[in-house]
Protein backbone atom coordinates (compact mmCIF):
# COMPACT_ATOMS: atom_id res chain seq x y z
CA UNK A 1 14.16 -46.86 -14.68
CA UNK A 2 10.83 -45.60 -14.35
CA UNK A 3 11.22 -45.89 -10.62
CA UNK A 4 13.97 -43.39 -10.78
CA UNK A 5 11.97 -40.78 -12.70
CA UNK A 6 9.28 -40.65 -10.40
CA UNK A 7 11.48 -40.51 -7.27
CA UNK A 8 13.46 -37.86 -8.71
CA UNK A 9 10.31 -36.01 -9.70
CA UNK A 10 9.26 -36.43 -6.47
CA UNK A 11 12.53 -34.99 -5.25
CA UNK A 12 12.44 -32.21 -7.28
CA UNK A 13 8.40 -30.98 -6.63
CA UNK A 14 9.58 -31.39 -2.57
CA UNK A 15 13.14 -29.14 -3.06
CA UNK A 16 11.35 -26.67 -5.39
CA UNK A 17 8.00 -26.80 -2.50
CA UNK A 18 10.47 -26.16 0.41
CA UNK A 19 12.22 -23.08 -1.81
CA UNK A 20 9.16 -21.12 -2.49
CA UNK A 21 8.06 -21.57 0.66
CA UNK A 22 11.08 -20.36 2.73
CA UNK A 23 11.23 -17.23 0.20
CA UNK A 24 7.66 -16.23 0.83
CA UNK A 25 8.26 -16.50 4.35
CA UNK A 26 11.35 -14.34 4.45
CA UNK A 27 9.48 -11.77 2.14
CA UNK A 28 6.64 -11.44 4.55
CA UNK A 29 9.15 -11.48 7.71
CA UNK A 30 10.91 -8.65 6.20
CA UNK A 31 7.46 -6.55 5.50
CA UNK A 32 6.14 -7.17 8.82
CA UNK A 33 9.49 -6.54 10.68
CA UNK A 34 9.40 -2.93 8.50
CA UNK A 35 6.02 -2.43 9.90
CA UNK A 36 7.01 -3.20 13.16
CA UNK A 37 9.72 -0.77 13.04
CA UNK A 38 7.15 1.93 11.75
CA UNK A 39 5.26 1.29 14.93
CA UNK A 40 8.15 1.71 17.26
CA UNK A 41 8.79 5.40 15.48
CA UNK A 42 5.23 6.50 15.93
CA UNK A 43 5.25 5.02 19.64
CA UNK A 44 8.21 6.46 20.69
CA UNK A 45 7.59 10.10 19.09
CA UNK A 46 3.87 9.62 20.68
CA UNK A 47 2.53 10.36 17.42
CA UNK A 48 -0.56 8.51 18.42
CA UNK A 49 -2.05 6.96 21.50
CA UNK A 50 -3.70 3.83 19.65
CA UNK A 51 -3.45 2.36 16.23
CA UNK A 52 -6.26 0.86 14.43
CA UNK A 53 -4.38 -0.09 11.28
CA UNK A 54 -1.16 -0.70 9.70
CA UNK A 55 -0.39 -1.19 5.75
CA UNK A 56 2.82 -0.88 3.59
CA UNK A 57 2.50 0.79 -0.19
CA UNK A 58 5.23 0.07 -2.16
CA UNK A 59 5.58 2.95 -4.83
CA UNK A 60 8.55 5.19 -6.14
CA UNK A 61 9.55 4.41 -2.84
CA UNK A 62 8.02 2.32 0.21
CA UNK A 63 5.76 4.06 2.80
CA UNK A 64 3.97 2.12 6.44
CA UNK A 65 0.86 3.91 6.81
CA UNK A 66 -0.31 3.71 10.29
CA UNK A 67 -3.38 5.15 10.95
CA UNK A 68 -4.40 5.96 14.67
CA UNK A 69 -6.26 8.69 17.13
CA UNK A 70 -3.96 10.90 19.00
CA UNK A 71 -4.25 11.61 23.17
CA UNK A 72 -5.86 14.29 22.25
CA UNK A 73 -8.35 12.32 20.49
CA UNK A 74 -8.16 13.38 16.73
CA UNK A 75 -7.75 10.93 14.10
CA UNK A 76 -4.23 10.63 12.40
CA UNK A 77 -3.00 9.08 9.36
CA UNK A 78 1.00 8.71 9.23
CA UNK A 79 2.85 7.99 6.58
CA UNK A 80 6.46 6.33 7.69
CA UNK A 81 9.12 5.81 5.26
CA UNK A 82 11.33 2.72 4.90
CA UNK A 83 14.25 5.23 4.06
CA UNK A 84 15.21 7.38 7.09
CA UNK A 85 16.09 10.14 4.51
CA UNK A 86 12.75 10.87 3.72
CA UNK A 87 10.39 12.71 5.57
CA UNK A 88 7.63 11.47 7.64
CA UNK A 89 4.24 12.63 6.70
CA UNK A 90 1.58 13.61 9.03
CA UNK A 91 -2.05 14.88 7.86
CA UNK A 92 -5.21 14.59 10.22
CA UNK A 93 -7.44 12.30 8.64
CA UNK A 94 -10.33 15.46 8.46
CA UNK A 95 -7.99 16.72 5.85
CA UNK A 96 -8.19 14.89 3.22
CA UNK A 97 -10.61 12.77 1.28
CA UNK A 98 -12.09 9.65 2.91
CA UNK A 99 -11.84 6.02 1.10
CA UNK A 100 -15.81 6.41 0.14
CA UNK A 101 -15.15 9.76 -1.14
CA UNK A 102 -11.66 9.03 -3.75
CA UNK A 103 -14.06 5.70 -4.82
CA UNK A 104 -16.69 8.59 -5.64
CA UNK A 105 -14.21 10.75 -7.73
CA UNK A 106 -13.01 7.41 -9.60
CA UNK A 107 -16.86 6.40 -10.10
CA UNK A 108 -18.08 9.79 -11.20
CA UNK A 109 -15.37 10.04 -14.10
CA UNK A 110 -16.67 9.66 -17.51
CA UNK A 111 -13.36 8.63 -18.96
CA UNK A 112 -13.35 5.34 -16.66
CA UNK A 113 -15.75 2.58 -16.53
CA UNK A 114 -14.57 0.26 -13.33
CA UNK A 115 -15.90 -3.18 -13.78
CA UNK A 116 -14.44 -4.32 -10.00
CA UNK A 117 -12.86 -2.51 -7.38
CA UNK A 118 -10.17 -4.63 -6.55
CA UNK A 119 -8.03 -2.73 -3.86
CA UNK A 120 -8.12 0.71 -2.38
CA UNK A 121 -4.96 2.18 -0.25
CA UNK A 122 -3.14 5.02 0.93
CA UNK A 123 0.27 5.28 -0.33
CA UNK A 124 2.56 8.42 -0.94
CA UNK A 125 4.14 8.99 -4.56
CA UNK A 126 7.12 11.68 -5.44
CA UNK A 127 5.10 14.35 -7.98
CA UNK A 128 7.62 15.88 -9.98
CA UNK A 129 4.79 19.10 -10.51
CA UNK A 130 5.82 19.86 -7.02
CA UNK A 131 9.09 18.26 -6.38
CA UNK A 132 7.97 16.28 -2.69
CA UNK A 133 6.24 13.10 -1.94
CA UNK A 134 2.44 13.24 -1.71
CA UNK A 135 0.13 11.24 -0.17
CA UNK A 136 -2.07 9.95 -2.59
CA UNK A 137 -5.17 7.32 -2.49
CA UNK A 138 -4.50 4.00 -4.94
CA UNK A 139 -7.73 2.45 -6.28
CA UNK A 140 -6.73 -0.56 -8.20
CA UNK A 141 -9.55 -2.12 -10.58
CA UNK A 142 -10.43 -3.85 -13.26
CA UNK A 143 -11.58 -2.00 -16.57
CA UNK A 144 -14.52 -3.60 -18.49
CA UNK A 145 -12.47 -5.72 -20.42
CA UNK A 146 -10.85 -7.38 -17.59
CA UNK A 147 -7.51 -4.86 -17.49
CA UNK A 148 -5.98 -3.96 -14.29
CA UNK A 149 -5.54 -0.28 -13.62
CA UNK A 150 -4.53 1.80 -10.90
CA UNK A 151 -5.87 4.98 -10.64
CA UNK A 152 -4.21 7.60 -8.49
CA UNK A 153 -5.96 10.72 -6.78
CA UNK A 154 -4.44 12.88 -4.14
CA UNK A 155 -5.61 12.54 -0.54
CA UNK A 156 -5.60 16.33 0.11
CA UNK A 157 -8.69 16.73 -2.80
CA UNK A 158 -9.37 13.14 -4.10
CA UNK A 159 -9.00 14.65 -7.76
CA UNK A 160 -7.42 12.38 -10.02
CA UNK A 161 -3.87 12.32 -10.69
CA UNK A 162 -2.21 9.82 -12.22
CA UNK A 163 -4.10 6.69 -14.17
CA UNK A 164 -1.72 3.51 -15.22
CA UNK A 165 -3.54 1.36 -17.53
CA UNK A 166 -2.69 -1.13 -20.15
């Protein structure tokens, strides 16, 4: 009887193994088949001549931000949206804040006391103030008593925006 248990435990652990593994594959095939896609846009519009880095933020809705440096030589940041109805978004990367310079804004606020920085991102979110997506800079960190927030600041100023906390 025993014997049973343990082989259907075993069973069980190996079905449940081979589950969770197949869906986190299929997850990450989907997000790197999106990004692909994002690429192919930007390459075939000639938006840039070479890309130095690719990331997905998933927010009120999901955005590929490929950042790259043009033929002509300027530095580009594009944000590419998973739904076709939206909008791409194009900003040189001179016009807006750089990732040292939003961490400054979030580190310079009195309000906040960031114990550890645990992500930073680019990632556009719809602001209702102006009724159209805006690219924004996500800093996601834990408080001093271990809380993760995420602390939102516009790329076009760095000045905060939005703060979700516990």
């Amino acid at each position: 009887m025993k014997k049973w248990i343990l082989v259907t435990f075993i069973v069980v652990v190996i079905l449940l193994s081979w589950r969770i593994t197949s869906l986190y594959q299929s997850t990450m095939n989907y997000k790197l088949d999106e990004q692909e896609k994002a690429l192919l846009k930007v390459k075939e519009e000639e938006l840039l001549k070479t890309v130095n880095e690719v990331s997905t933020y998933y927010g009120t809705a999901a955005y590929h931000v490929v950042i790259g440096d043009t033929h002509s030589g300027e530095k580009k940041i594009i944000w590419v949206p998973e739904d076709a109805k939206k909008d791409t978004i194009i900003r040189k990367q001179d016009e807006g804040v750089t990732k040292e310079k939003a961490l400054s804004k979030l580190y310079n606020n009195p309000d906040l006391d960031p114990k550890e920085i645990r992500s930073i991102k680019l990632g556009v979110e719809w602001d209702s103030k102006t009724s159209k997506d805006r690219p924004i800079w996500e800093i996601i960190y834990l408080d001093q008593n271990d809380r993760i927030t995420y602390y939102r600041s516009f790329f076009s100023t760095g000045d905060y925006w939005k703060i979700i906390k516990p």
